[in-house]
Protein backbone atom coordinates (compact mmCIF):
# COMPACT_ATOMS: atom_id res chain seq x y z
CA UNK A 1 117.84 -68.11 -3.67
CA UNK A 2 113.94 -67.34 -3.33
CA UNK A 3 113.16 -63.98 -5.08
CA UNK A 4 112.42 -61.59 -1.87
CA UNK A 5 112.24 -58.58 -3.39
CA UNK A 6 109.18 -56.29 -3.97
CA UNK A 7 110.36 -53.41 -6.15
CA UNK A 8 106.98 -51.95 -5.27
CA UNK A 9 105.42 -51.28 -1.72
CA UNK A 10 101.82 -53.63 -1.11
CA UNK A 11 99.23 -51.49 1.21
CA UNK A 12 96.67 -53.20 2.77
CA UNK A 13 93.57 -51.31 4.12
CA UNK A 14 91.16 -52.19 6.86
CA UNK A 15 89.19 -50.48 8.66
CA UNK A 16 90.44 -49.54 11.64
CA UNK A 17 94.41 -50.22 10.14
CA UNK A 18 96.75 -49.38 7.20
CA UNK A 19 99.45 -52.07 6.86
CA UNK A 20 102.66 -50.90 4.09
CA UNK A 21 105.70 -53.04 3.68
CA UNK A 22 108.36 -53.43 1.27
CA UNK A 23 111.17 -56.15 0.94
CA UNK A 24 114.47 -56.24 -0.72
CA UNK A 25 117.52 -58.67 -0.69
CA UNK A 26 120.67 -56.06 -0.12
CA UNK A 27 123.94 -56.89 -0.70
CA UNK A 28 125.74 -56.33 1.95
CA UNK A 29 126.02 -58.20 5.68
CA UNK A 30 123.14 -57.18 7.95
CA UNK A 31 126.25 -54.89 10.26
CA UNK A 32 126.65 -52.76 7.41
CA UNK A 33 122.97 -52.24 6.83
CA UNK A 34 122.38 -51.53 10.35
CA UNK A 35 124.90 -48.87 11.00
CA UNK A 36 123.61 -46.74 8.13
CA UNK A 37 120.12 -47.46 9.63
CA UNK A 38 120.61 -46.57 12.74
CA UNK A 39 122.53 -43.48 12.52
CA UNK A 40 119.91 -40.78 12.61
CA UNK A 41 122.72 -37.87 11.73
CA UNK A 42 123.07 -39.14 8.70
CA UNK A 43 119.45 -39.95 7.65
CA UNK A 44 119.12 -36.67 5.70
CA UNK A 45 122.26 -37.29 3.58
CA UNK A 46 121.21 -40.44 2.20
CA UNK A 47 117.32 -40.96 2.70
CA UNK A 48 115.35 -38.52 0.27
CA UNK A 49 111.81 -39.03 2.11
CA UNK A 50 113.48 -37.48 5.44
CA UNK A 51 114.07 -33.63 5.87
CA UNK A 52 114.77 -33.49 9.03
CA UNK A 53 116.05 -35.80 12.24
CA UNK A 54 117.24 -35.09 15.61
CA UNK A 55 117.81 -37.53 18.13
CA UNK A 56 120.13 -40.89 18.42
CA UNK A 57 118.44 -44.37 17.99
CA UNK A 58 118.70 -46.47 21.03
CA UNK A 59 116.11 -48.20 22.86
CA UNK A 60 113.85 -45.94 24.70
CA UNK A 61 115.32 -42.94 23.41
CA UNK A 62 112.25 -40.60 21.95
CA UNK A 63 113.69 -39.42 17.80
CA UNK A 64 112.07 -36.36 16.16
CA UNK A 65 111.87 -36.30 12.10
CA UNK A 66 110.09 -34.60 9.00
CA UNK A 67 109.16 -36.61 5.82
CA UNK A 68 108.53 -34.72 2.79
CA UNK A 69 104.96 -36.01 2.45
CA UNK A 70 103.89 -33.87 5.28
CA UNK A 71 106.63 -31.05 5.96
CA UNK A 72 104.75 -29.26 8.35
CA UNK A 73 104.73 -32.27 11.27
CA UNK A 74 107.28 -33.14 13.31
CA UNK A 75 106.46 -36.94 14.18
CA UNK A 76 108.04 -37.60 18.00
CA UNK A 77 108.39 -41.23 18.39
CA UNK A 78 109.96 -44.02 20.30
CA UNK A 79 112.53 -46.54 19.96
CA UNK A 80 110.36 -49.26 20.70
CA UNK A 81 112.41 -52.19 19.70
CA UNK A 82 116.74 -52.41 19.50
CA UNK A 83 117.77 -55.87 18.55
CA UNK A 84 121.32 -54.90 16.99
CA UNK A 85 121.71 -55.92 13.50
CA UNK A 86 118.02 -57.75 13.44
CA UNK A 87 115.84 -55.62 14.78
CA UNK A 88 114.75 -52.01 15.07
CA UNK A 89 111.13 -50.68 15.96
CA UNK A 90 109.89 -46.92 16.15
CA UNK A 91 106.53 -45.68 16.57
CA UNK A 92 104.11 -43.11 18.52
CA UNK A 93 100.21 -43.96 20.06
CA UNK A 94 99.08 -43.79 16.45
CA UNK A 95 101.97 -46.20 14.56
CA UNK A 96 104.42 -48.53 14.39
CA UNK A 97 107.45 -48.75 11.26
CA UNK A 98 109.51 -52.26 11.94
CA UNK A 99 113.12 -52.50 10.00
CA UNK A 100 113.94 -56.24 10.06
CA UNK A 101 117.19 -57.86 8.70
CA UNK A 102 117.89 -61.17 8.00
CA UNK A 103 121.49 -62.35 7.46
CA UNK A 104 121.13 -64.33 4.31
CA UNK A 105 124.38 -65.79 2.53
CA UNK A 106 126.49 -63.19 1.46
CA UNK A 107 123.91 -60.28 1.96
CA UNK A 108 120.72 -59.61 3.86
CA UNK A 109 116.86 -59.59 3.77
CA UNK A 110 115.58 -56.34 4.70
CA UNK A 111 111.74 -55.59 5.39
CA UNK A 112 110.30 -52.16 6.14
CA UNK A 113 106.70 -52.50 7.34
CA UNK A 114 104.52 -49.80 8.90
CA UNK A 115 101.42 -50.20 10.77
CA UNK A 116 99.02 -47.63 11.70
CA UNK A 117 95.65 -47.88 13.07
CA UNK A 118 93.66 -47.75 16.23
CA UNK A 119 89.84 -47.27 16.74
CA UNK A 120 89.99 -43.78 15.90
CA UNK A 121 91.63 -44.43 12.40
CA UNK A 122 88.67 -44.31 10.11
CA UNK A 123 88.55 -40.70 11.16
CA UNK A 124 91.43 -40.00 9.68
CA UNK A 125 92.26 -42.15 7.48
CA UNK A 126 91.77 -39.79 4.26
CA UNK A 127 94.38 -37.91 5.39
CA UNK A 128 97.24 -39.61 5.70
CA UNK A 129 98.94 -39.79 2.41
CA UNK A 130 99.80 -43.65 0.37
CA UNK A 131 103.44 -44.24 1.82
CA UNK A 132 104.01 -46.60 -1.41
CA UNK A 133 106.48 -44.39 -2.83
CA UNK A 134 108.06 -43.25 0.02
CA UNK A 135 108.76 -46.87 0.87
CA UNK A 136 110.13 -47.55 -2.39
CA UNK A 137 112.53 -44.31 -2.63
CA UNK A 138 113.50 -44.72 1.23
CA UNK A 139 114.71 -49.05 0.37
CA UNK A 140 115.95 -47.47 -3.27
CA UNK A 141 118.17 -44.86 -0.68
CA UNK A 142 119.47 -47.72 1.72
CA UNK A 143 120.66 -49.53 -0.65
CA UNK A 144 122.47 -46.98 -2.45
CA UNK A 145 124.26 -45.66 0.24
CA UNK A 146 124.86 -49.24 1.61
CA UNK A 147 126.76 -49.84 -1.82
CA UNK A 148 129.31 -46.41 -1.25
């Protein structure tokens, strides 16, 4: 099998866009990795960079959460995207984070890639901290609580 995983997040910077994405072979079918990922009452239980969710992840349907890199904000955004077991897309104006799974053998390729940008980003660019980590813990979460 073709080595997929990134134990590390890559960031690429432009300027008017931050791209972050991380990829990991999990092992476990792409059903079992999409009910833990799309049941927001559970997302504080297993996913360290969350503190806080409300809301239930359907298409349409508008989720609220806190990360721990910026505890203060609560982030409102939009199902954007609902392809069950494949697909799942969430964002506001300013974003986009895309969860993709890829049945593969006995297990499944995952990618976690957010976007954010827009002409007003080099504004405020500076202060929106690396996600790097925060990718990395959230993938190093998943997978732990996909293996239970």
């Amino acid at each position: 099998m073709e080595s997929i995983n990134s134990e590390k997040a890559i960031t690429t910077k432009k300027m008017f866009s931050r791209t972050t994405t991380i990829k990991r072979y999990i092992d476990a079918k792409p059903e079992t990795v999409w009910n833990i990922l799309t049941n927001g009452s559970n997302y504080v239980d297993w996913n360290s960079t969350i503190t806080m969710f409300q809301g239930h992840i359907a298409l349409g349907n508008i989720i609220k959460l806190k990360t721990y890199l910026d505890e203060k904000r609560v982030f409102k955004l939009k199902v954007k995207e609902f392809v069950e077991n494949k697909k799942l897309i969430w964002g506001d104006a300013m974003g986009k984070r895309e969860f993709v799974l890829e049945s593969q053998k006995e297990g499944t390729k995952f990618s976690m890639t957010e976007i954010i940008g827009g002409p007003l980003y080099p504004l405020f660019a500076k202060m929106i901290p690396p996600f790097d980590e925060a990718f990395e813990r959230f993938v190093n979460d998943l997978e732990k609580e996909v293996m239970k």
